[in-house]
PDB file of N, CA and C in Angstrom:
ATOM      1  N   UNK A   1     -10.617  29.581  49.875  1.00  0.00           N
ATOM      2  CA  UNK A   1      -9.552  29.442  50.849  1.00  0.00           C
ATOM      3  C   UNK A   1      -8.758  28.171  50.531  1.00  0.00           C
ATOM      4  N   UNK A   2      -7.002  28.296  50.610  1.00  0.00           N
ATOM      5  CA  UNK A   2      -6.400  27.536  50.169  1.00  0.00           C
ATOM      6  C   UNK A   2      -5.835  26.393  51.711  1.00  0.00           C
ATOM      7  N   UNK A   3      -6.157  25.066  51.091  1.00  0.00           N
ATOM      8  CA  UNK A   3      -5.908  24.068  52.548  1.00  0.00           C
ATOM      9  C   UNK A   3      -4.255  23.868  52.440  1.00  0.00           C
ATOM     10  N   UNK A   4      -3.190  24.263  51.612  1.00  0.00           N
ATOM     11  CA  UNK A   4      -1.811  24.167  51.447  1.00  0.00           C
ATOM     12  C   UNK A   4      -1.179  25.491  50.969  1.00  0.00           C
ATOM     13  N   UNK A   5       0.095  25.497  51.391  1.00  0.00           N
ATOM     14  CA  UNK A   5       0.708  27.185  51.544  1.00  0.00           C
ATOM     15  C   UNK A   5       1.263  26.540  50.321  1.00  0.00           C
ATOM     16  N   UNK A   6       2.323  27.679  49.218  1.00  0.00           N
ATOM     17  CA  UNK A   6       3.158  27.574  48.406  1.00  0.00           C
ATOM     18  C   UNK A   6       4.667  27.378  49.010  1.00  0.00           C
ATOM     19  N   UNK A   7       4.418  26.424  48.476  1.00  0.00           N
ATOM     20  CA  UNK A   7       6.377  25.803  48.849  1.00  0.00           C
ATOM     21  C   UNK A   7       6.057  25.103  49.621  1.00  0.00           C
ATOM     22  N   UNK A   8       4.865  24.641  50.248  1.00  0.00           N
ATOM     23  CA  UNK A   8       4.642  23.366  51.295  1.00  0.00           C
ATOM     24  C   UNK A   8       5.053  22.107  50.155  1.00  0.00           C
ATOM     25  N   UNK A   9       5.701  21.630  51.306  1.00  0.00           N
ATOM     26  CA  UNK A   9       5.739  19.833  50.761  1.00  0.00           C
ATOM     27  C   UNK A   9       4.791  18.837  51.433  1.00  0.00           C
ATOM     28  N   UNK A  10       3.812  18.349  50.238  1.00  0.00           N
ATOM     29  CA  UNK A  10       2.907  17.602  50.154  1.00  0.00           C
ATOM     30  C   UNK A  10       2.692  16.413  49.708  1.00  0.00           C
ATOM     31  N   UNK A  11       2.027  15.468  49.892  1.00  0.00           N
ATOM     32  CA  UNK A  11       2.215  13.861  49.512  1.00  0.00           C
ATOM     33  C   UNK A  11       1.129  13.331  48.958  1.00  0.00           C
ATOM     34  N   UNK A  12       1.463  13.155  47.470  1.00  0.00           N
ATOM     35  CA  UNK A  12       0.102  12.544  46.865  1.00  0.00           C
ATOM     36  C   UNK A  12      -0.563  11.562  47.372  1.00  0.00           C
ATOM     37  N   UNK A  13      -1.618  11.628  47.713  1.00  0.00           N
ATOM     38  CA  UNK A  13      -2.386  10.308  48.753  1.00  0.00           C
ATOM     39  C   UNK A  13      -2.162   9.045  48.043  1.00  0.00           C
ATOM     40  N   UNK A  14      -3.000   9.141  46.664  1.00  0.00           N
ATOM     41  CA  UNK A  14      -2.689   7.578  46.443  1.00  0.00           C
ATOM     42  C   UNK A  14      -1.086   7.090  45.761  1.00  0.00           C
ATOM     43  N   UNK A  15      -0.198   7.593  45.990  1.00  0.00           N
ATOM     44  CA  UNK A  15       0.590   7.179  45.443  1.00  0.00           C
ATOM     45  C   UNK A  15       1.856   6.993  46.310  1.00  0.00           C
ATOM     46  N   UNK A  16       1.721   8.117  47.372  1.00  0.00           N
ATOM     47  CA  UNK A  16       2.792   8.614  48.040  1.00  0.00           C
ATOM     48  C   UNK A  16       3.997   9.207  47.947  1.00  0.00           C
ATOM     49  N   UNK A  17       4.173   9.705  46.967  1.00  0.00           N
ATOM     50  CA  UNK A  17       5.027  10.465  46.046  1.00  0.00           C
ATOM     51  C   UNK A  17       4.904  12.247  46.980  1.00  0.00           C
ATOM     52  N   UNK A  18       6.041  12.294  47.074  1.00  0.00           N
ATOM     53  CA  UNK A  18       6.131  13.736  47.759  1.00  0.00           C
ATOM     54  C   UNK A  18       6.799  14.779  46.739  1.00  0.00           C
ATOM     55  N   UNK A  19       6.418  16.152  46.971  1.00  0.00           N
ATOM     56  CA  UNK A  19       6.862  17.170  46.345  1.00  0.00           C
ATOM     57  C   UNK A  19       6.865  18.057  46.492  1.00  0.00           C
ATOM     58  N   UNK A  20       7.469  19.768  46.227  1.00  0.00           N
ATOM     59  CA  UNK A  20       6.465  20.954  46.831  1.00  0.00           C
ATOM     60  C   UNK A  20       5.410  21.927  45.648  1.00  0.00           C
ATOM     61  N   UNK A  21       4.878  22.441  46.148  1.00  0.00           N
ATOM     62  CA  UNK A  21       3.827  23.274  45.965  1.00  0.00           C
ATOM     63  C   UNK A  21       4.470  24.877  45.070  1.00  0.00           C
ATOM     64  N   UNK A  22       4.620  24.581  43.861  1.00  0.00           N
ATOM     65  CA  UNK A  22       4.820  25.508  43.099  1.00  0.00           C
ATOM     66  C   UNK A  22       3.441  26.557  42.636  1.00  0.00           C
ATOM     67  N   UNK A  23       2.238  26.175  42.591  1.00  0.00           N
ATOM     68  CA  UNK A  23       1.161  26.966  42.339  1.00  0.00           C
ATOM     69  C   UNK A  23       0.416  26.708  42.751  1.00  0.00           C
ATOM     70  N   UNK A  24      -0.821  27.163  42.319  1.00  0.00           N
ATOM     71  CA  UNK A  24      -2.187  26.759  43.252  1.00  0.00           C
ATOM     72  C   UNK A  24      -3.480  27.765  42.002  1.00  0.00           C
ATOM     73  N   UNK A  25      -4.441  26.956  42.041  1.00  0.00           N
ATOM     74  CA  UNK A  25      -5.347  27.569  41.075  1.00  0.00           C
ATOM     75  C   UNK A  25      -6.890  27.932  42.086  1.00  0.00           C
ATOM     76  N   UNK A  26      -7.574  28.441  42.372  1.00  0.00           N
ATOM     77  CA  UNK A  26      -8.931  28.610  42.788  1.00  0.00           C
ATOM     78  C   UNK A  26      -9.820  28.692  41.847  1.00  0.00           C
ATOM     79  N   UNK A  27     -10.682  27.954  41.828  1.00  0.00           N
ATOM     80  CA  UNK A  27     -12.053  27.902  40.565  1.00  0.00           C
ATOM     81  C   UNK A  27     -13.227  28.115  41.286  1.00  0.00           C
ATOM     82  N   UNK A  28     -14.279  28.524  40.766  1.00  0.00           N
ATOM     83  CA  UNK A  28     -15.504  28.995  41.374  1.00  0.00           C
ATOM     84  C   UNK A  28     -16.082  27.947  41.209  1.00  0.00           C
ATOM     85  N   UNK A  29     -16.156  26.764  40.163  1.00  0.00           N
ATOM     86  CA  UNK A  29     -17.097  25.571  40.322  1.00  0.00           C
ATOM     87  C   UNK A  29     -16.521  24.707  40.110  1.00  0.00           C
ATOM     88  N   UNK A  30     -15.424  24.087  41.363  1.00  0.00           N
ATOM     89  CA  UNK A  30     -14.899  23.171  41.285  1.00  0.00           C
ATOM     90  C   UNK A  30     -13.853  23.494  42.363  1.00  0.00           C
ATOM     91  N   UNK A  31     -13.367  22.275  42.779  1.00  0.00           N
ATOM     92  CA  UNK A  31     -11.843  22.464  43.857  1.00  0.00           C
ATOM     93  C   UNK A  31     -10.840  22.651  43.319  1.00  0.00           C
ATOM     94  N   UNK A  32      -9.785  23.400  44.795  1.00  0.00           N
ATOM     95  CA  UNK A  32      -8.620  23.953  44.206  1.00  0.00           C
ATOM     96  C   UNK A  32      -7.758  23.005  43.780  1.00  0.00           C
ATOM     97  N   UNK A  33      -6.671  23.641  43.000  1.00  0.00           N
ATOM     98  CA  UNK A  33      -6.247  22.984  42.077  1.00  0.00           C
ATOM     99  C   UNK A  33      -4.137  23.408  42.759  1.00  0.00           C
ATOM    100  N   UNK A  34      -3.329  22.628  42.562  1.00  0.00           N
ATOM    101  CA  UNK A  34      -2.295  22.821  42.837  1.00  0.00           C
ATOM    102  C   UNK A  34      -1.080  21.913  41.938  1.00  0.00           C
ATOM    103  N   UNK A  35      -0.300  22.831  41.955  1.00  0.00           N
ATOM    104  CA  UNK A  35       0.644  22.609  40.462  1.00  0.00           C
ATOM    105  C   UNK A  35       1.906  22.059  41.560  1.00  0.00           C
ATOM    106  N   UNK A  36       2.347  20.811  41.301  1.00  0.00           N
ATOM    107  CA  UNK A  36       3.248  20.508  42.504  1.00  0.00           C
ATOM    108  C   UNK A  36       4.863  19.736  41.451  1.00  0.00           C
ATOM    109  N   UNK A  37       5.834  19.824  41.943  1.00  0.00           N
ATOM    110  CA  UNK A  37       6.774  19.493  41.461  1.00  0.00           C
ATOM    111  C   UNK A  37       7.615  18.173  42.681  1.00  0.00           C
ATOM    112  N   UNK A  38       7.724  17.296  41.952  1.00  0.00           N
ATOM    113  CA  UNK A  38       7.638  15.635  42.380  1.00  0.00           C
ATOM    114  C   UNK A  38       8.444  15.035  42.164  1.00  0.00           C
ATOM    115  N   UNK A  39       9.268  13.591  42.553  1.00  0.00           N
ATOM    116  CA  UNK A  39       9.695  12.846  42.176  1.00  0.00           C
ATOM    117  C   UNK A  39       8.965  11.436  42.197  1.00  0.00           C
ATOM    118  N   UNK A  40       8.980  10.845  40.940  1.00  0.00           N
ATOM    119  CA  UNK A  40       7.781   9.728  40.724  1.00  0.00           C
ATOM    120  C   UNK A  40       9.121   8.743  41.202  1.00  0.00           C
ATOM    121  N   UNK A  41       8.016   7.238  42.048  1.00  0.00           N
ATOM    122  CA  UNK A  41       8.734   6.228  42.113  1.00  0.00           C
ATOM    123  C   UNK A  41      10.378   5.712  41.380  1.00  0.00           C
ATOM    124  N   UNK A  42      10.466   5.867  40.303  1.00  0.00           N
ATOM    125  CA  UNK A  42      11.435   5.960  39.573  1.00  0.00           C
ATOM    126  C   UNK A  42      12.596   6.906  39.335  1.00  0.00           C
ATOM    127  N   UNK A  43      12.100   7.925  40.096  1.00  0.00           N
ATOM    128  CA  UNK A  43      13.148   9.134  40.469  1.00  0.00           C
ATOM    129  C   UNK A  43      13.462   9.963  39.128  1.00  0.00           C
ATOM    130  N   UNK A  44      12.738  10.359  38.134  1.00  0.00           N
ATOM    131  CA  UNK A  44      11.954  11.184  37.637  1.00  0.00           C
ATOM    132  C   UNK A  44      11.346  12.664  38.009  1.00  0.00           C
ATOM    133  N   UNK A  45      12.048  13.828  37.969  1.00  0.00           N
ATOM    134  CA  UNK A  45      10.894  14.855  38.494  1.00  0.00           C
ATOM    135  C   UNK A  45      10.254  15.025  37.005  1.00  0.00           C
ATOM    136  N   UNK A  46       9.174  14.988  38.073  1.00  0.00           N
ATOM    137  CA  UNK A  46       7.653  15.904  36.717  1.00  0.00           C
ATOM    138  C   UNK A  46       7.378  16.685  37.398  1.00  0.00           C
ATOM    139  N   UNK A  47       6.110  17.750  36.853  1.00  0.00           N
ATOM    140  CA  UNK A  47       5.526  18.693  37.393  1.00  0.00           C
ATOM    141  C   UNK A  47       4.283  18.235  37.144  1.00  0.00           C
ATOM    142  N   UNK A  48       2.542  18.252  37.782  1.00  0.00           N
ATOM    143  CA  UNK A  48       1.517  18.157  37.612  1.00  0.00           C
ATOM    144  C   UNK A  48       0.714  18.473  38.999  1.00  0.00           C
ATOM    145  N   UNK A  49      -0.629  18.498  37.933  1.00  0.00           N
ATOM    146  CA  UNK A  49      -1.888  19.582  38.559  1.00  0.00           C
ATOM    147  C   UNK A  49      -2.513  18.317  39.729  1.00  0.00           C
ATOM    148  N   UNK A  50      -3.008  19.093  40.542  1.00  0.00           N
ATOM    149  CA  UNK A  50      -3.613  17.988  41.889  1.00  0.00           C
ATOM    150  C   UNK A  50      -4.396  18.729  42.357  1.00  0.00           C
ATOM    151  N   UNK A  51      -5.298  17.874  42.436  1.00  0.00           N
ATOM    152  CA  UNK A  51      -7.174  18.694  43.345  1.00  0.00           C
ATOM    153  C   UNK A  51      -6.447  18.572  44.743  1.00  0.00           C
ATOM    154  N   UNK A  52      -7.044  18.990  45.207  1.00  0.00           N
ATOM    155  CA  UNK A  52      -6.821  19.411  46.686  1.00  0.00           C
ATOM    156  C   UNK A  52      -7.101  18.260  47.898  1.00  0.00           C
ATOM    157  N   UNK A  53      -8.334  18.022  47.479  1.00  0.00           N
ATOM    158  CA  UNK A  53      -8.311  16.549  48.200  1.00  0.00           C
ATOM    159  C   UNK A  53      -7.074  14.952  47.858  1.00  0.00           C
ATOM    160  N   UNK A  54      -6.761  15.493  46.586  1.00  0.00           N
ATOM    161  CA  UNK A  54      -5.712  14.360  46.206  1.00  0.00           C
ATOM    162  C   UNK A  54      -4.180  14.755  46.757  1.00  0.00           C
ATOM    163  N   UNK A  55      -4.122  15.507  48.084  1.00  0.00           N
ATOM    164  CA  UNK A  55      -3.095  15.533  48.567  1.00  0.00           C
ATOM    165  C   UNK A  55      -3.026  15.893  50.632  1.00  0.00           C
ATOM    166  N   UNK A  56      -1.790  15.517  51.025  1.00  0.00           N
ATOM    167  CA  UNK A  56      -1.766  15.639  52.290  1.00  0.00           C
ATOM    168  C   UNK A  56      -0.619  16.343  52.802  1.00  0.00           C
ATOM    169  N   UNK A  57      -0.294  16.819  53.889  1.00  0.00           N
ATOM    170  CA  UNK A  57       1.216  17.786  54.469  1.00  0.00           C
ATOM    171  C   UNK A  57       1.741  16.423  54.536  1.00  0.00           C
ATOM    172  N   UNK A  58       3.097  16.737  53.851  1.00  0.00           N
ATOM    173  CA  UNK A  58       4.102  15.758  54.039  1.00  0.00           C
ATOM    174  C   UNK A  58       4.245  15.405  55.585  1.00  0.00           C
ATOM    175  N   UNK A  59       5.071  14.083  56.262  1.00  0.00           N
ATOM    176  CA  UNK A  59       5.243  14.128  57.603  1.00  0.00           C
ATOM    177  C   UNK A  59       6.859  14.267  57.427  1.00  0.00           C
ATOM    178  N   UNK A  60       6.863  15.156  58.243  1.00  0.00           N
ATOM    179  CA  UNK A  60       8.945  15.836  58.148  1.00  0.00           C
ATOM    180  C   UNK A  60       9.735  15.054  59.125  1.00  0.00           C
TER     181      UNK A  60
END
């Protein structure tokens, strides 16, 4: 079971960098996994993978 919908905007905990939720992976031995598209401090978009605990619902 997934703790974030696709297309939710979410906020990397340690960084605070917000973005939304382009994918999402489920693994049988290990946590889910979510492919999020971001703008880093520098205003930069990247795209990268995030465990599930390494993120939170954005506050809107």
């Amino acid at each position: 079971m997934f703790e974030h919908e696709l297309g939710q905007i979410v906020q990397v905990t340690i960084s605070g960098e917000e973005g939304h939720i382009k994918a999402r992976a489920e693994y049988r031995n290990g946590p889910n996994q979510y492919f999020i598209h971001y703008l880093t401090a520098d205003g930069r978009g990247v795209d990268g993978w995030f465990e599930e605990g390494e993120l939170s619902p954005a506050e809107q």
